[in-house]
N, C-alpha and C. Protein backbone atom coordinates (compact mmCIF):
# COMPACT_ATOMS: atom_id res chain seq x y z
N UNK A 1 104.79 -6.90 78.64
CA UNK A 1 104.43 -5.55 78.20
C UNK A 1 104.58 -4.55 79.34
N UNK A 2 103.95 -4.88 80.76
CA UNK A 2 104.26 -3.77 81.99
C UNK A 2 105.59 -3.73 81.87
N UNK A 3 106.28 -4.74 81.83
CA UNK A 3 107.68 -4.82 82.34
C UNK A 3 108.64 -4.08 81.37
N UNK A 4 108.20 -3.93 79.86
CA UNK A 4 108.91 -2.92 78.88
C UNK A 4 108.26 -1.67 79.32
N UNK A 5 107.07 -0.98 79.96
CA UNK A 5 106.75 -0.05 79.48
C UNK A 5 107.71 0.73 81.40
N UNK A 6 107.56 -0.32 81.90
CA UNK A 6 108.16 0.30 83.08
C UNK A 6 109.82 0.41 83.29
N UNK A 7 110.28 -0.10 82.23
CA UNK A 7 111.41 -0.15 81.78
C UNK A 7 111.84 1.07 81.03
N UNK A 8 110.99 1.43 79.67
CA UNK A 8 111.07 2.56 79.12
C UNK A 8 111.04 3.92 79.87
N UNK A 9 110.16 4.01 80.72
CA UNK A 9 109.45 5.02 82.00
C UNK A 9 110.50 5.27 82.59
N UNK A 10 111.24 4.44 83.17
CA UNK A 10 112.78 4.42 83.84
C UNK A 10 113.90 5.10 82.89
N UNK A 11 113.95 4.41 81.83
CA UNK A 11 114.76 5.12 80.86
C UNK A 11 114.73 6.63 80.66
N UNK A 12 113.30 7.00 79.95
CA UNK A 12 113.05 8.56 79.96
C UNK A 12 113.64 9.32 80.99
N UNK A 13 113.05 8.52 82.34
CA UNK A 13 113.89 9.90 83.17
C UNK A 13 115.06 10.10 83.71
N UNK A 14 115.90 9.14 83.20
CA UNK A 14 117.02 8.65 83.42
C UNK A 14 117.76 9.45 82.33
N UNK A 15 117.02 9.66 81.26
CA UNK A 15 117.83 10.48 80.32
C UNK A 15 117.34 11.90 80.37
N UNK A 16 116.05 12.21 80.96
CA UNK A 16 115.50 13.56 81.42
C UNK A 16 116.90 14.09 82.00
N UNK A 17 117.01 12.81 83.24
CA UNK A 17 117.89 13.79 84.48
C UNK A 17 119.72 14.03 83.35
N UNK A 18 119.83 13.06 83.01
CA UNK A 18 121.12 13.34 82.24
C UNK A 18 121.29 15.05 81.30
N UNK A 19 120.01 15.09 80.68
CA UNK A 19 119.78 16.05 79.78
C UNK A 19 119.88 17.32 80.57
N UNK A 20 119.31 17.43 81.63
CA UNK A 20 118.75 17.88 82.62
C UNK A 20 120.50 18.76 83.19
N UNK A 21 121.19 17.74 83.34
CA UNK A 21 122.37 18.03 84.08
C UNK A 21 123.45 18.82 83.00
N UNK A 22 123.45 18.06 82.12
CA UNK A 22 123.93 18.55 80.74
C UNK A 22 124.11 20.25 80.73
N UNK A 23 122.69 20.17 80.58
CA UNK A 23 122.32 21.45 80.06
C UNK A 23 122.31 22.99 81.21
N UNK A 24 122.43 22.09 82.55
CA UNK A 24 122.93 23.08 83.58
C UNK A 24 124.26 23.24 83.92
N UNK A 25 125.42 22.75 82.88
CA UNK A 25 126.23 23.13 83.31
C UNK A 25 126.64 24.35 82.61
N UNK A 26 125.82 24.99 81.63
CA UNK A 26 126.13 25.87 80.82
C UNK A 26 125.36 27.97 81.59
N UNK A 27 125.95 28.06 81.94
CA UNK A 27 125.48 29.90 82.29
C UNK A 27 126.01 30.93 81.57
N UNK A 28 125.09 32.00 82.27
CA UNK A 28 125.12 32.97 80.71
C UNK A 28 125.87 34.36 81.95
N UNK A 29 126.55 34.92 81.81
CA UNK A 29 127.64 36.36 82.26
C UNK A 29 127.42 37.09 81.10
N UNK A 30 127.47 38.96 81.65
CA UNK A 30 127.27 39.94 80.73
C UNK A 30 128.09 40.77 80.92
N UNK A 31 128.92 41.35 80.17
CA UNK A 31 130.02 42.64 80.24
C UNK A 31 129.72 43.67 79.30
N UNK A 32 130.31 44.66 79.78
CA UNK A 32 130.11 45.66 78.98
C UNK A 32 131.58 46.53 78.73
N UNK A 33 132.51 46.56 77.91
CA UNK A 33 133.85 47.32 77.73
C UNK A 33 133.99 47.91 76.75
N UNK A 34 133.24 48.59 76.03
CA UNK A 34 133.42 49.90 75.08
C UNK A 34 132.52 48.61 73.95
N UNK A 35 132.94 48.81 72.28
CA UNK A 35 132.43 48.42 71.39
C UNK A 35 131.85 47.26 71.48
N UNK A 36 130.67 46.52 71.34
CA UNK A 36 130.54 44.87 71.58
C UNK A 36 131.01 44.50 70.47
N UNK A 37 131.57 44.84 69.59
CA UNK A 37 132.04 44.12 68.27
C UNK A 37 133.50 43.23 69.07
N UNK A 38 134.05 44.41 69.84
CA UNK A 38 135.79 43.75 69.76
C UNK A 38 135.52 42.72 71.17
N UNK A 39 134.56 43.44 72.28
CA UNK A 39 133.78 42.70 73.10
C UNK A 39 133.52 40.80 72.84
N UNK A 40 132.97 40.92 72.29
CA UNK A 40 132.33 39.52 70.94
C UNK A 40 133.19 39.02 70.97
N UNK A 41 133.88 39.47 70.02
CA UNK A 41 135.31 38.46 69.96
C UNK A 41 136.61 38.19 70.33
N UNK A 42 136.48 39.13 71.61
CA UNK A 42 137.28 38.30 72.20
C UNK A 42 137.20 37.46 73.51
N UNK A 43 135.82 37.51 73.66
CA UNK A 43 135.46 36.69 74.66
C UNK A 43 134.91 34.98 73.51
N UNK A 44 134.76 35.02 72.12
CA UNK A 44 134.94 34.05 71.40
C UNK A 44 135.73 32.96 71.15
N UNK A 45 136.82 34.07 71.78
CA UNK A 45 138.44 33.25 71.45
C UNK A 45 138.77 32.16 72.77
N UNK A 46 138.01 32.44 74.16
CA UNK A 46 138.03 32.13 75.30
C UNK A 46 137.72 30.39 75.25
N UNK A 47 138.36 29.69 75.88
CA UNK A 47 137.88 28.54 75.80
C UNK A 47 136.73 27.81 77.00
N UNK A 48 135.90 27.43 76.63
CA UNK A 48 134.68 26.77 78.00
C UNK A 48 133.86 27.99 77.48
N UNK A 49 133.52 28.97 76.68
CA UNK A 49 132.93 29.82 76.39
C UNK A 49 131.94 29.16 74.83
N UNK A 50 131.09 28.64 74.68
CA UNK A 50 130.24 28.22 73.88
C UNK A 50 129.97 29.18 72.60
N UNK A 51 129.84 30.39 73.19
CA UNK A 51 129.41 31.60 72.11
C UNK A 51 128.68 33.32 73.43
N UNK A 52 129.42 34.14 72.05
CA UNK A 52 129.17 35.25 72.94
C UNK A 52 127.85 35.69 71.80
N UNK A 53 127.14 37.23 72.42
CA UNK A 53 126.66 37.82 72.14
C UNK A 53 126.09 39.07 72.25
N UNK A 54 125.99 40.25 71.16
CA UNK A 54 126.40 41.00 70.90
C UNK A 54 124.81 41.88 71.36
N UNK A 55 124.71 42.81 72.41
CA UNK A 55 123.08 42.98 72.84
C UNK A 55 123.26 44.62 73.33
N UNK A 56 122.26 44.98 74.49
CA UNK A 56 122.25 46.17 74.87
C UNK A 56 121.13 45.89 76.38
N UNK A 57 122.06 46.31 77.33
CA UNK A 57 121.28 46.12 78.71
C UNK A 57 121.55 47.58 79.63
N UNK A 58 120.56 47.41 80.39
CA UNK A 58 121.29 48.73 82.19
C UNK A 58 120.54 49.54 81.19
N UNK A 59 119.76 50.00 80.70
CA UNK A 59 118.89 51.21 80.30
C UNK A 59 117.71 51.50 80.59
N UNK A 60 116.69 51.90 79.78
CA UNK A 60 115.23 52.61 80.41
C UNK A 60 114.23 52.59 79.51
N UNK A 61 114.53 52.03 78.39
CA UNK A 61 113.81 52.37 77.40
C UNK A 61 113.51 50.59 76.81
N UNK A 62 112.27 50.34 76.74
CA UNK A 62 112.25 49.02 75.72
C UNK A 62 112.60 48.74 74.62
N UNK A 63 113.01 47.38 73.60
CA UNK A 63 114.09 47.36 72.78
C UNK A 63 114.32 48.67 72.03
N UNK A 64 115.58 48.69 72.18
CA UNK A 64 116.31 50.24 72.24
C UNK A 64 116.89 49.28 70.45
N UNK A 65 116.85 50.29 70.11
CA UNK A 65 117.70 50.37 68.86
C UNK A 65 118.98 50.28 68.71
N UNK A 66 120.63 49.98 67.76
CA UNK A 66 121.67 50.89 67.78
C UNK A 66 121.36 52.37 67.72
N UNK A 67 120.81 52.64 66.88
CA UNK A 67 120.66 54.03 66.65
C UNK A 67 120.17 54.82 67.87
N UNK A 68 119.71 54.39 68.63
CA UNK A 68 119.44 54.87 69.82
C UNK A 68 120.08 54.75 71.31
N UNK A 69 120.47 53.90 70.97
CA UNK A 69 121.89 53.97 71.77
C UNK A 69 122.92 54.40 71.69
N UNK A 70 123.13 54.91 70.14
CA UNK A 70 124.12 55.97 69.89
C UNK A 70 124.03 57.25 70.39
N UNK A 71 122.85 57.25 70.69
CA UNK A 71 122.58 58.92 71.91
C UNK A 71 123.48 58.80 72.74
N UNK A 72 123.69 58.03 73.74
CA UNK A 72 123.77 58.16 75.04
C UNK A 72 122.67 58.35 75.50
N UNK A 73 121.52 58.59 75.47
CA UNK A 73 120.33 58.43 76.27
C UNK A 73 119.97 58.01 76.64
N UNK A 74 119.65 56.50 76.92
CA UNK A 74 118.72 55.47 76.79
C UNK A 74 119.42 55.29 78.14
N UNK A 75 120.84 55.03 78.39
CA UNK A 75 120.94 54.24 79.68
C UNK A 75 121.92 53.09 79.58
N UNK A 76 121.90 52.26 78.48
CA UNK A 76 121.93 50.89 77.69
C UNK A 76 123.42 51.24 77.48
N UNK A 77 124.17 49.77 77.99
CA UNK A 77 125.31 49.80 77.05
C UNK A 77 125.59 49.10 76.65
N UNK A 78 126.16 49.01 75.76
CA UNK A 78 126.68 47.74 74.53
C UNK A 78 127.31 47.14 75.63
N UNK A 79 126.92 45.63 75.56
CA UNK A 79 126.68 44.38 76.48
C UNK A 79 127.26 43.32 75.41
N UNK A 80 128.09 42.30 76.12
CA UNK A 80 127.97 41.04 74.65
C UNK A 80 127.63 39.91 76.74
N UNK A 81 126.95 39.32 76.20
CA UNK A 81 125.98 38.00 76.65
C UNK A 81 127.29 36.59 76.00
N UNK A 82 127.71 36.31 77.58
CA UNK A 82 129.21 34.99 77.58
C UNK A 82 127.75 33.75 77.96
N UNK A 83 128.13 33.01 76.94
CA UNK A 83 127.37 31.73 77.39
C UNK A 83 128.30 30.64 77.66
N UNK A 84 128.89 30.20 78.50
CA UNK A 84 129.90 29.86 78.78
C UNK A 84 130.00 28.00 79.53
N UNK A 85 130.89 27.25 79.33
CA UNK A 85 130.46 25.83 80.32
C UNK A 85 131.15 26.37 81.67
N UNK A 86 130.83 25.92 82.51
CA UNK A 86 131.48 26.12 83.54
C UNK A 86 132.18 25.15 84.57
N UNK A 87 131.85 23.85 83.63
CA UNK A 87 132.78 22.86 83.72
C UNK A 87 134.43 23.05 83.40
N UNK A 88 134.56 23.45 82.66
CA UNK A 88 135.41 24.53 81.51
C UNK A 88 136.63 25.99 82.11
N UNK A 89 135.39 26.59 82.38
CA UNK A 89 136.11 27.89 82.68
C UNK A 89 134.76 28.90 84.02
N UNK A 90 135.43 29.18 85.01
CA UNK A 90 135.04 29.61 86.20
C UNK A 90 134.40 31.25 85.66
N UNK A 91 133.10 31.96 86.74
CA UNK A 91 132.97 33.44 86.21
C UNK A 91 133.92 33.90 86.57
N UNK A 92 134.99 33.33 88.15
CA UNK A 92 135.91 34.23 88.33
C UNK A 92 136.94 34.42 87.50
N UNK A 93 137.26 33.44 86.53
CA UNK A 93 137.75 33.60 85.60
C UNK A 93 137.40 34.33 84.37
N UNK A 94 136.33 34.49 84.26
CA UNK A 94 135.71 35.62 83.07
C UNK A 94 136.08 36.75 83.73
N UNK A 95 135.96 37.05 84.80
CA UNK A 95 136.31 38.33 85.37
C UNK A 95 137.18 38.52 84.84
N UNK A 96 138.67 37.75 85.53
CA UNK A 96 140.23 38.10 84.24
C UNK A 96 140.33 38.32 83.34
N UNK A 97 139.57 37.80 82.36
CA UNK A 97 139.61 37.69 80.97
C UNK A 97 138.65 39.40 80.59
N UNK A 98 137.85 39.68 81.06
CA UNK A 98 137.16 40.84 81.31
C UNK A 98 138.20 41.98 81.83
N UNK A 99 138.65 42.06 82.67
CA UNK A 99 139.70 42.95 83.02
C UNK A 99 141.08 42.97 82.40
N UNK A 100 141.20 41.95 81.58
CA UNK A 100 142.52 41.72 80.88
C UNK A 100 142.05 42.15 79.50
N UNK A 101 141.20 42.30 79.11
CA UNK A 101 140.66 42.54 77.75
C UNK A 101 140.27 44.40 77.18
N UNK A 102 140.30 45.15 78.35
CA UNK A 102 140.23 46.53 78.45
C UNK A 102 140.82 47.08 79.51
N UNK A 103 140.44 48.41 79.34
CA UNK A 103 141.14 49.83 80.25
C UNK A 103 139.86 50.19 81.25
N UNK A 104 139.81 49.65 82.53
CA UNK A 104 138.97 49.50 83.44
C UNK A 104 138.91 51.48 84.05
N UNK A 105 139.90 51.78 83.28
CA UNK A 105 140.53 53.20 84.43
C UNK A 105 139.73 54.43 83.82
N UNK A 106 139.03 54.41 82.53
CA UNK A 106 138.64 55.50 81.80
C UNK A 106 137.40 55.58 81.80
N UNK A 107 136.72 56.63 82.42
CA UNK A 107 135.12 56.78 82.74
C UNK A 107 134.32 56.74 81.09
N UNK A 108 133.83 55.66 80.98
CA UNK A 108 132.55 56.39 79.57
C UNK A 108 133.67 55.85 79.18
N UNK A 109 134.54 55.76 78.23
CA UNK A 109 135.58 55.40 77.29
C UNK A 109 136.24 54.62 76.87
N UNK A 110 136.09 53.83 75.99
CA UNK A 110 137.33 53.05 75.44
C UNK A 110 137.73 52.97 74.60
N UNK A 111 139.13 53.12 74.12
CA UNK A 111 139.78 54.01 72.61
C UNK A 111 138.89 54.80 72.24
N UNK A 112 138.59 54.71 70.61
CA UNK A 112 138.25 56.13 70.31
C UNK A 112 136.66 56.71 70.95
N UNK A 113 136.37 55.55 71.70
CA UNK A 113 134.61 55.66 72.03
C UNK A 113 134.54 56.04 73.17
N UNK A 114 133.49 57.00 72.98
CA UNK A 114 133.44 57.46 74.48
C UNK A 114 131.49 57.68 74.72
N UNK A 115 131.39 58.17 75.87
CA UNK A 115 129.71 57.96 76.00
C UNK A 115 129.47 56.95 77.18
N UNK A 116 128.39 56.80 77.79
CA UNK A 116 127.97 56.27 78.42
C UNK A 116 127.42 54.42 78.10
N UNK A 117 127.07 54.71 76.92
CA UNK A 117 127.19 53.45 76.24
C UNK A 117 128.23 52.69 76.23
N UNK A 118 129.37 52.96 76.37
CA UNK A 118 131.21 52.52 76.12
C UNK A 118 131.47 52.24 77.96
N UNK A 119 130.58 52.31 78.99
CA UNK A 119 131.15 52.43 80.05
C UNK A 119 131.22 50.85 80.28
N UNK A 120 132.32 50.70 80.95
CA UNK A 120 132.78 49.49 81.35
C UNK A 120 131.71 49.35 82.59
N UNK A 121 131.30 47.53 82.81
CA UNK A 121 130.19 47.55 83.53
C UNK A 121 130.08 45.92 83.45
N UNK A 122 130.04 45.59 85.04
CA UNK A 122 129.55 44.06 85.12
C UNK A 122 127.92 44.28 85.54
N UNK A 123 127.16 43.00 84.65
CA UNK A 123 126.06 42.90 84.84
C UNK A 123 125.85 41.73 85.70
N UNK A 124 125.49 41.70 86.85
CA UNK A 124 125.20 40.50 87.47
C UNK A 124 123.86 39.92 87.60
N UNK A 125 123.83 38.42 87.59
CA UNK A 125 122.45 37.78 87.43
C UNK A 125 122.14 37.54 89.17
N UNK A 126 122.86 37.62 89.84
CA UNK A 126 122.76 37.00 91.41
C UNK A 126 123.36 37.28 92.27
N UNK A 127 123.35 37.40 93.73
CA UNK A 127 124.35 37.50 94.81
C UNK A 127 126.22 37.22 94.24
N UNK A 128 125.75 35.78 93.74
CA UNK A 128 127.09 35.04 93.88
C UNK A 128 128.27 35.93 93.03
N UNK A 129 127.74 35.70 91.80
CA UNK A 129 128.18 37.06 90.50
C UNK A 129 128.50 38.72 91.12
N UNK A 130 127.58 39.08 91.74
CA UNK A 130 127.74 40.15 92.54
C UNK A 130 129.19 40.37 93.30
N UNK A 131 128.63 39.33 94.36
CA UNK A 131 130.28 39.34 95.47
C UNK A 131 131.63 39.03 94.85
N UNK A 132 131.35 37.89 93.69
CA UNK A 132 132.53 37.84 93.39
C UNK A 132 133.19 39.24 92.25
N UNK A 133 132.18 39.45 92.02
CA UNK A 133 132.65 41.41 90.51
C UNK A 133 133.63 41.50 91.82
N UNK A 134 132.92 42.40 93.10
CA UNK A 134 132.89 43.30 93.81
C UNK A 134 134.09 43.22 94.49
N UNK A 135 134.22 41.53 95.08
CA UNK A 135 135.58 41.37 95.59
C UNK A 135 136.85 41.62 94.54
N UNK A 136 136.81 41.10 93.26
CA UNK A 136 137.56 40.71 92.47
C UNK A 136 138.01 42.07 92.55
N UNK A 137 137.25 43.05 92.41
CA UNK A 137 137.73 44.45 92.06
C UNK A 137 138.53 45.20 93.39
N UNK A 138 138.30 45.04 94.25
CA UNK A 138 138.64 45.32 95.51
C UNK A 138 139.99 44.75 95.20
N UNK A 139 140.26 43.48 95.35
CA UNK A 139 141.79 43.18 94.92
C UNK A 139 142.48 43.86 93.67
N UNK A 140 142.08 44.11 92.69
CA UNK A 140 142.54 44.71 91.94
C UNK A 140 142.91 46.46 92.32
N UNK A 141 142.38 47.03 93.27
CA UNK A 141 142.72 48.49 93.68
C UNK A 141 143.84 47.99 94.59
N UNK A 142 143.56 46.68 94.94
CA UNK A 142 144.73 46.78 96.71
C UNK A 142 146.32 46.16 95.74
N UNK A 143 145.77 45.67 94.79
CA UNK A 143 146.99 45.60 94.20
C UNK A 143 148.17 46.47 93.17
N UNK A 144 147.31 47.52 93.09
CA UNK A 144 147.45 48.78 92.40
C UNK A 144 147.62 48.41 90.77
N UNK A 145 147.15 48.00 90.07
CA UNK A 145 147.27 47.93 89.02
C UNK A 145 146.54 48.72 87.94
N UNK A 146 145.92 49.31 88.45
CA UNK A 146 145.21 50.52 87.79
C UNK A 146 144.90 51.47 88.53
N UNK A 147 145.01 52.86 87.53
CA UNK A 147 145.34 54.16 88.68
C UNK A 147 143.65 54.15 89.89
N UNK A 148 143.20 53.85 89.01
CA UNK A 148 141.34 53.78 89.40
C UNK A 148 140.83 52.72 88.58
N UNK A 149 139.17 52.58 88.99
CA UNK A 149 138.80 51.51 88.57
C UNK A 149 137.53 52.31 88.55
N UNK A 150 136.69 52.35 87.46
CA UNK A 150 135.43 52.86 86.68
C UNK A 150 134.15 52.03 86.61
N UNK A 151 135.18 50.21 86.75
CA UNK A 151 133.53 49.71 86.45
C UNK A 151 132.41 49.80 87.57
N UNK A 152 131.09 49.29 86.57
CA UNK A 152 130.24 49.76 87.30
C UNK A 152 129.63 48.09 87.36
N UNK A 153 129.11 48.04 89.06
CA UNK A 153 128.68 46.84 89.26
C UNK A 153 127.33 46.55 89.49
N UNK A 154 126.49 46.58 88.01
CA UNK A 154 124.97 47.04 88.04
C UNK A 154 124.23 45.27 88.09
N UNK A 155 122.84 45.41 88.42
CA UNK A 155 121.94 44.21 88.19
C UNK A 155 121.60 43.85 87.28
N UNK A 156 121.47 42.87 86.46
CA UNK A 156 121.34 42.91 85.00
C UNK A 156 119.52 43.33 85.26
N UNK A 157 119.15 43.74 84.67
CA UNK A 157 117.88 43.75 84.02
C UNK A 157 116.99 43.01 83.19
N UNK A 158 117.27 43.58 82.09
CA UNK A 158 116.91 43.26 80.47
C UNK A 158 117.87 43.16 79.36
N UNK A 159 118.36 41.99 78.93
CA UNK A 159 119.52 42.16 77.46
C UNK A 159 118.88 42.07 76.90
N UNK A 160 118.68 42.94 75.47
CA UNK A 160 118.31 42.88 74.37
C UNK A 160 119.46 42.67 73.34
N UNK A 161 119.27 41.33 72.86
CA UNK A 161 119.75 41.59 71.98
C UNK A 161 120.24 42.25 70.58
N UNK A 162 121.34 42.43 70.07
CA UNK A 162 121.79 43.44 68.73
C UNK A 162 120.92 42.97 67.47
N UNK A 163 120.55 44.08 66.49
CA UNK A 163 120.24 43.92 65.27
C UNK A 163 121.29 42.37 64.76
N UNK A 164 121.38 41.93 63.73
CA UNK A 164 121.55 40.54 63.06
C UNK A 164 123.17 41.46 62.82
N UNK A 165 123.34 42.28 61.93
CA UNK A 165 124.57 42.82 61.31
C UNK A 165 125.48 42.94 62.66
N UNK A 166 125.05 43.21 63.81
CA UNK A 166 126.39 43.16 64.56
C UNK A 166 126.64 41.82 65.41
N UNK A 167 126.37 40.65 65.03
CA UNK A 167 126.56 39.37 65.50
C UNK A 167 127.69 39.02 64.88
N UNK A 168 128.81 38.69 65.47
CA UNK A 168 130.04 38.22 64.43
C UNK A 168 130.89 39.32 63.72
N UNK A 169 130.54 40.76 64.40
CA UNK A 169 131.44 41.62 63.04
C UNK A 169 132.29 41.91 62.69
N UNK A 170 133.09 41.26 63.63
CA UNK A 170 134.51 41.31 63.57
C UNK A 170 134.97 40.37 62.88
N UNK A 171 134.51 39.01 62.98
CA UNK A 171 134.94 37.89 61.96
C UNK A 171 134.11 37.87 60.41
N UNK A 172 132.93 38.64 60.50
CA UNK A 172 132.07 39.12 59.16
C UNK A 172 132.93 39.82 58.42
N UNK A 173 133.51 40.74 58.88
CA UNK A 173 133.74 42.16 58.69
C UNK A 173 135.71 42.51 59.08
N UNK A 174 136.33 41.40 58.31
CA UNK A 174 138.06 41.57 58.95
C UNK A 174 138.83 42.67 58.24
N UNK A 175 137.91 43.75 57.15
CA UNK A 175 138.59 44.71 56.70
C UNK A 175 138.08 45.98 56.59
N UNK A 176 136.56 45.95 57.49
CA UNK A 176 136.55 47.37 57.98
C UNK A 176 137.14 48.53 58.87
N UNK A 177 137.22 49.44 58.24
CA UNK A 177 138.37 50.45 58.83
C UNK A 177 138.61 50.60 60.64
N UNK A 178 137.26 50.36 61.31
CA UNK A 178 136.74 50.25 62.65
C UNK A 178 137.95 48.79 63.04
N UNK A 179 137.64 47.88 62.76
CA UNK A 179 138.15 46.47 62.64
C UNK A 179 139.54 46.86 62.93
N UNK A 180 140.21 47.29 61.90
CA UNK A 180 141.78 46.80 61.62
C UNK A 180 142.16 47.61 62.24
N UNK A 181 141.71 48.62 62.54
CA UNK A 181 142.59 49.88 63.64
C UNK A 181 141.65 49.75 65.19
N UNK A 182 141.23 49.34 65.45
CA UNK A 182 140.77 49.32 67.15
C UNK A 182 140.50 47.81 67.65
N UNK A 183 139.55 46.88 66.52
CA UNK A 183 139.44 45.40 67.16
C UNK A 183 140.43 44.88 67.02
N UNK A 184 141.53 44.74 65.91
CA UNK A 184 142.18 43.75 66.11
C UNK A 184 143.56 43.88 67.26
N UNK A 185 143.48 45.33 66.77
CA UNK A 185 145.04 45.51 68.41
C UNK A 185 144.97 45.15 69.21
N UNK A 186 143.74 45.48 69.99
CA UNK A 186 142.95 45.06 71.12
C UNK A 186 143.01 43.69 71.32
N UNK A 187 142.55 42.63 70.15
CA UNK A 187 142.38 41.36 71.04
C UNK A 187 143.94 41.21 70.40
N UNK A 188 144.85 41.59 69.75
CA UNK A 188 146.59 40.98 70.23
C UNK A 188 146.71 41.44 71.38
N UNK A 189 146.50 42.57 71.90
CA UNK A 189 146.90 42.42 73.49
C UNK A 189 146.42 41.81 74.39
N UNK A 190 144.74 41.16 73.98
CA UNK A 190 144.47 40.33 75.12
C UNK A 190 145.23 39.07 74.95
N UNK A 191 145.29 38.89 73.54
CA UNK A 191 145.79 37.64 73.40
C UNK A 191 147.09 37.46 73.98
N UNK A 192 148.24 38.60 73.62
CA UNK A 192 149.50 38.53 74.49
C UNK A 192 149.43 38.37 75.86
N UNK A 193 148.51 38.83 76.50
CA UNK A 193 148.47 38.89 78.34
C UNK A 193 147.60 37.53 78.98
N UNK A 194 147.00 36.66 77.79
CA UNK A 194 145.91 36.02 78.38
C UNK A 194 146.30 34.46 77.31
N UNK A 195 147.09 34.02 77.65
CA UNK A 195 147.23 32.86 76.46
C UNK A 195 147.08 31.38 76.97
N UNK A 196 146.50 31.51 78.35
CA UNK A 196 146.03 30.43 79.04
C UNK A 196 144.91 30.32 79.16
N UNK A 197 144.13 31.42 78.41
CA UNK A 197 142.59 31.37 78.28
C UNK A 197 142.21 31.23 76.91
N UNK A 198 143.18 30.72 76.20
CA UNK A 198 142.80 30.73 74.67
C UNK A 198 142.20 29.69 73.98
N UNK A 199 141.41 29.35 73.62
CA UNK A 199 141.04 28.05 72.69
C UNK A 199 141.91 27.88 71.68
N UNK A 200 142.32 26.46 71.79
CA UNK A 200 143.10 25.39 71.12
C UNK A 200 142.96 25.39 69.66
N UNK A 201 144.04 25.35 68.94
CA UNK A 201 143.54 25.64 67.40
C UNK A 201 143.64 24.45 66.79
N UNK A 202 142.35 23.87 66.01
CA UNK A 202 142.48 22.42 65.08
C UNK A 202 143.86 22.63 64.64
C-alpha cells in the first residue's frame, strides 16, 4: 500500500510537471492595426497561433464599451489578443506577420478608418517583447520600406475584451458590406506577401 501510494505521488507530479510545461509553451501578444475584425482574422489564418481575440486596450477608462470607443476618447484601441505556441511560431515572427498585414505609415488610419482607435500599436507584456517591437522597427526604417513608421510601442495595461458579436466577424459575417470591401482584400494581400505563415489546409 506505501509503495502504490508513493508511486501514485510520483506519478501526479510527474504529470503536474508535464502539464505544467505543456501549457507554458503557449503566450499571449497584442496588436493593434485599424479594425479588429480584419485584425482577428488574419492573425487566425497564422499557423502556431491557437486563436486570436478581438478586445480593447492603451486607454483610461474601465471596460470601455464599442460604442465608446467609437469616440476616440477613451484612449483604447481595437486590440485582437494572439494566443499563440511558440514552439510553432516566434513573437519575432508575429512582428512580420503584423507588419505584413497593414500600412504601418498612416497616423490614426487604416483604409477607410481613421481615429485614434485605428492607430497601429504594439502592446508589450515585458522587456523582451519591448526590445524586440523596437529593434524590429528600427530595421524596418534602415531598410526603407516605408516612407515612416507610426507604430506606437506602448505597455500593455488592461485588454478588455470585445462584446460576443465581434468575436469571429469576419468568418460570422462573410457578406457584410464592411467584410467584402475592406476585410477580405486585406487578408489576400497578406495572404499574397506572407504564404509561409499560413496554416495548412485539411
Amino acid at each position: 500500500m506505501i509503495k502504490y501510494t508513493l508511486f501514485f505521488s510520483i506519478f501526479l507530479v510527474i504529470s503536474a510537471s508535464h502539464a505544467q510545461k505543456s501549457k507554458s509553451k503557449y503566450k499571449d501578444a497584442y496588436f493593434a492595426s485599424g479594425c479588429f475584425w480584419c485584425v482577428e482574422a488574419i492573425f487566425e489564418t497564422v499557423k502556431g497561433v491557437d486563436y486570436a481575440e478581438s478586445g480593447y486596450t492603451g486607454g483610461s477608462i474601465k471596460n470601455p464599451t464599442y460604442e465608446a470607443i467609437c469616440t476616440g476618447k477613451t484612449g483604447h484601441a481595437e486590440t485582437v489578443k494572439v494566443h499563440y505556441d511558440t514552439t510553432v511560431i516566434s513573437y519575432k515572427e508575429l512582428l512580420r506577420v503584423f507588419f505584413n498585414s497593414h500600412d504601418p505609415s498612416t497616423l490614426n488610419k487604416q483604409g477607410p478608418d481613421s481615429g485614434t482607435q485605428y492607430r497601429s500599436a504594439i502592446f508589450y507584456s515585458n522587456n523582451n517583447e519591448k526590445n524586440l517591437a523596437t529593434d524590429y522597427i528600427k530595421q524596418l526604417k534602415k531598410d526603407g520600406k516605408f516612407k515612416t513608421i507610426t507604430t506606437q510601442v506602448e505597455p500593455l495595461t488592461v485588454f478588455y475584451k470585445a462584446e460576443a458579436y465581434h468575436q469571429d466577424f469576419e468568418k460570422n459575417n462573410p457578406n457584410n458590406p464592411y467584410v467584402k470591401s475592406v476585410s477580405h482584400p486585406r487578408m489576400d494581400a497578406f495572404k499574397k506577401k506572407s504564404k509561409e505563415f499560413l496554416k495548412k489546409k485539411n
